[in-house]
N, C-alpha and C. Protein backbone atom coordinates (compact mmCIF):
# COMPACT_ATOMS: atom_id res chain seq x y z
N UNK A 1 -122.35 115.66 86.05
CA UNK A 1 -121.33 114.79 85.47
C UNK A 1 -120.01 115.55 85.26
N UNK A 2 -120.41 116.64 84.74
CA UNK A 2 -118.82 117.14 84.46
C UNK A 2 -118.08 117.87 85.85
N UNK A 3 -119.07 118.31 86.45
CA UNK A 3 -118.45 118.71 88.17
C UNK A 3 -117.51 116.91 88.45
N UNK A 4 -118.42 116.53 88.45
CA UNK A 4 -117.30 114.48 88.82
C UNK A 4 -116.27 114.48 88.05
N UNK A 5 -116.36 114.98 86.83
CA UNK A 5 -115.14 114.67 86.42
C UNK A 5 -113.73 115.41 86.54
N UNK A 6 -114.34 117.25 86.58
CA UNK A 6 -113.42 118.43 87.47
C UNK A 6 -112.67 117.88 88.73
N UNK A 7 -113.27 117.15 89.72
CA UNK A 7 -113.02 116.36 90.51
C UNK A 7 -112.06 115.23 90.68
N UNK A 8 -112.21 114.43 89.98
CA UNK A 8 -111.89 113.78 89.34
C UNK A 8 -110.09 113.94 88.85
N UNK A 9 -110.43 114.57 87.87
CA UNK A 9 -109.08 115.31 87.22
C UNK A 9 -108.20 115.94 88.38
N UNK A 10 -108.57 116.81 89.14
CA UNK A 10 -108.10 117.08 90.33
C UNK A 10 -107.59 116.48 90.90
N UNK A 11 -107.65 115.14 91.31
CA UNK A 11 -107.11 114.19 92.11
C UNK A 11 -105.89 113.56 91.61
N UNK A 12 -106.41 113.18 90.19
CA UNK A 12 -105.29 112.65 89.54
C UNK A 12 -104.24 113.88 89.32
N UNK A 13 -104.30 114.70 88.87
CA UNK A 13 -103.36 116.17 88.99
C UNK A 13 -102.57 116.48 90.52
N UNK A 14 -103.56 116.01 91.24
CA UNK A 14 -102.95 116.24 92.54
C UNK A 14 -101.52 114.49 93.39
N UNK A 15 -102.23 113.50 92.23
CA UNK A 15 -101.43 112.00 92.92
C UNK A 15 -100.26 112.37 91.91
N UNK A 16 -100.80 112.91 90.89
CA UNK A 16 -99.41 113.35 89.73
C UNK A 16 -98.53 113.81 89.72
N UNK A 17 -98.48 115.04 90.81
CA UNK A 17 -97.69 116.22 91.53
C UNK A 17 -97.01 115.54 92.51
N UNK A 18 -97.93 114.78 93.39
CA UNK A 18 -97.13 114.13 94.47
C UNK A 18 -96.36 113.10 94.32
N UNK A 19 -96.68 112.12 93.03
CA UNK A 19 -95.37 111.20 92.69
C UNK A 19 -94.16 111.88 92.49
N UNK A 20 -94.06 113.03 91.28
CA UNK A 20 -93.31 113.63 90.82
C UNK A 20 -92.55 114.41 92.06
N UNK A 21 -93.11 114.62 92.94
CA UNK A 21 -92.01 115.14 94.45
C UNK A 21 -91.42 114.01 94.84
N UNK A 22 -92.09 112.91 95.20
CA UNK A 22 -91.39 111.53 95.63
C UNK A 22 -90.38 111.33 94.98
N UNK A 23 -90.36 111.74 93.52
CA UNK A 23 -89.13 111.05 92.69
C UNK A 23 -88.24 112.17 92.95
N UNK A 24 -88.54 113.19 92.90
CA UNK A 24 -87.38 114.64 92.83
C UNK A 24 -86.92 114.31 94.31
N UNK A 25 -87.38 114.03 94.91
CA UNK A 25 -86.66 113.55 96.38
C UNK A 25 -85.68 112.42 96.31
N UNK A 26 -85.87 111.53 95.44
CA UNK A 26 -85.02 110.62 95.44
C UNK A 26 -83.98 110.93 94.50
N UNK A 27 -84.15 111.91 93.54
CA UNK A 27 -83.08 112.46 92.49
C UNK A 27 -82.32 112.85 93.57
N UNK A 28 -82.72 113.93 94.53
CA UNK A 28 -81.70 115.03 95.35
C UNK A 28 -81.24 114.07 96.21
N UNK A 29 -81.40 113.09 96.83
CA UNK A 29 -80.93 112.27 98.10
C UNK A 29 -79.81 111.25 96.73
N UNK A 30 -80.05 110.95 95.54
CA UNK A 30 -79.43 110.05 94.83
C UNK A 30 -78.16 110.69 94.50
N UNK A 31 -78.06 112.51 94.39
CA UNK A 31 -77.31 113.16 93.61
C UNK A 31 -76.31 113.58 95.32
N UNK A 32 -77.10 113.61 96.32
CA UNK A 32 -75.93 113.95 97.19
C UNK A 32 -75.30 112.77 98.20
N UNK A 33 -75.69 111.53 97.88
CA UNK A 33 -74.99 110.31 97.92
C UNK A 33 -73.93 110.17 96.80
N UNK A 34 -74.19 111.34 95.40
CA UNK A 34 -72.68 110.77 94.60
C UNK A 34 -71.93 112.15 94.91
N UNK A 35 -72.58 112.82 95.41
CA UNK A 35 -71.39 114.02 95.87
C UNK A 35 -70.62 113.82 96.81
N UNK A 36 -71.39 113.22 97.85
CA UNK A 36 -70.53 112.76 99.12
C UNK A 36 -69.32 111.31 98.43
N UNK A 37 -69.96 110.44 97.89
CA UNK A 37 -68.92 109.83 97.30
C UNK A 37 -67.79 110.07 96.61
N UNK A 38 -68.31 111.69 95.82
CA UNK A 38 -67.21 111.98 95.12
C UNK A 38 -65.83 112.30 95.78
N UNK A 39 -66.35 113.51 97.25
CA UNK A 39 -65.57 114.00 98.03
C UNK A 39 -64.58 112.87 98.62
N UNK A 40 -65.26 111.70 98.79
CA UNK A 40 -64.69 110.63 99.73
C UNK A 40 -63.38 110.31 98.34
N UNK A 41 -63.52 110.28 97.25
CA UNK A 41 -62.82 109.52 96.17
C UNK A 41 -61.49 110.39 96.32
N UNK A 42 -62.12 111.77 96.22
CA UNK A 42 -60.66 112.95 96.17
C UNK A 42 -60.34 113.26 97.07
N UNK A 43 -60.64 112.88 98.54
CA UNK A 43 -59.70 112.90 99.58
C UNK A 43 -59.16 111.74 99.46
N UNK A 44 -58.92 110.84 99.27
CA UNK A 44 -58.55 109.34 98.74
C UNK A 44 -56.96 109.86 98.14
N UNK A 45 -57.59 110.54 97.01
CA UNK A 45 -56.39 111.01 96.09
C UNK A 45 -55.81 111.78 96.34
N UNK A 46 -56.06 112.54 97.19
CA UNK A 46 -55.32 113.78 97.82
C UNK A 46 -54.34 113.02 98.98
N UNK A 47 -54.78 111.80 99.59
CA UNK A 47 -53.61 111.10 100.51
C UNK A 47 -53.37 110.45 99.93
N UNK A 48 -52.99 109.46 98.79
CA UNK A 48 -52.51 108.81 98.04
C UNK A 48 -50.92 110.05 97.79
N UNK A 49 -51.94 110.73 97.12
CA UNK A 49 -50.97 111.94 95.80
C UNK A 49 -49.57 112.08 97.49
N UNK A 50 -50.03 112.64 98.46
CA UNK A 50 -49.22 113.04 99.51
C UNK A 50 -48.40 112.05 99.64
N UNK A 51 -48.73 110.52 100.25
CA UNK A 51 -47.93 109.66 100.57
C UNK A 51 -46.94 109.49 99.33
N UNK A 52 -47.27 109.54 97.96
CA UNK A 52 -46.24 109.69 97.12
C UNK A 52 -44.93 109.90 96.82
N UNK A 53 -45.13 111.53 97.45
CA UNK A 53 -44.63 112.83 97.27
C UNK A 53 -43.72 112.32 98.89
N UNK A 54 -44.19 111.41 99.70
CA UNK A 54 -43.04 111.47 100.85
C UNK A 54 -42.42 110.89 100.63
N UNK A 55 -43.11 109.43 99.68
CA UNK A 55 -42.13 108.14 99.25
C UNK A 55 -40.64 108.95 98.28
N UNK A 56 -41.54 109.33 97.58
CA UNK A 56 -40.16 110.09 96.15
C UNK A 56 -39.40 110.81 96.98
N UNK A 57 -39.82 111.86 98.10
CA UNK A 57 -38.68 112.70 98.64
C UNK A 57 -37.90 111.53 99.42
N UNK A 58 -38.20 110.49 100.13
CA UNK A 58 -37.26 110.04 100.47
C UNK A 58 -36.54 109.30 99.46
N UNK A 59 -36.63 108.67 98.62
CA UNK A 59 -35.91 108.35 97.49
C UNK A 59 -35.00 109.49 96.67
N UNK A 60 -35.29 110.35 97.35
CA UNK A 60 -34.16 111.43 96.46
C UNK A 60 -35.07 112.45 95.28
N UNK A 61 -35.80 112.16 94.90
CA UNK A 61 -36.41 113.03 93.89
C UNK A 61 -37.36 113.56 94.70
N UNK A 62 -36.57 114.83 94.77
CA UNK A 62 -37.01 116.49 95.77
C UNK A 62 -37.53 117.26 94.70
N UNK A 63 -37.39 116.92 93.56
CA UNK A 63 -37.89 118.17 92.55
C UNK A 63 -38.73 117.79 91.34
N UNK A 64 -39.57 116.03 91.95
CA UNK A 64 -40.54 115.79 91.08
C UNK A 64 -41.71 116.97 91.04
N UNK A 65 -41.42 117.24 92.12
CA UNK A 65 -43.08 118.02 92.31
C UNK A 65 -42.92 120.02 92.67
């Protein structure tokens, strides 16, 4: 009986481990879908900030920036 249950325990220890990778997989694939998003946001702002900076120089203010 208690060998069945060593057994037993084992398995569940072992489906326990393997959920817990399934999810850490989806943490790391969740966390570099918001990194890549992030990058996408601040190149965004980085050509925004530029087109700005051409609008104002042609308007005359050369020494906003």
């Amino acid at each position: 009986m208690f060998k069945l249950y060593c057994v037993a325990r084992r398995a569940l220890i072992h489906w326990q481990i393997h959920r817990l990778e399934r999810q850490a997989d989806h943490i790391v694939a969740a966390r570099q879908a918001a990194l890549d998003r992030l990058k996408e946001i601040q190149r965004a702002c980085v050509e925004k900030q530029v087109r700005l900076r051409g609008y104002a120089y042609h308007l005359g203010a050369r020494d906003a920036w």
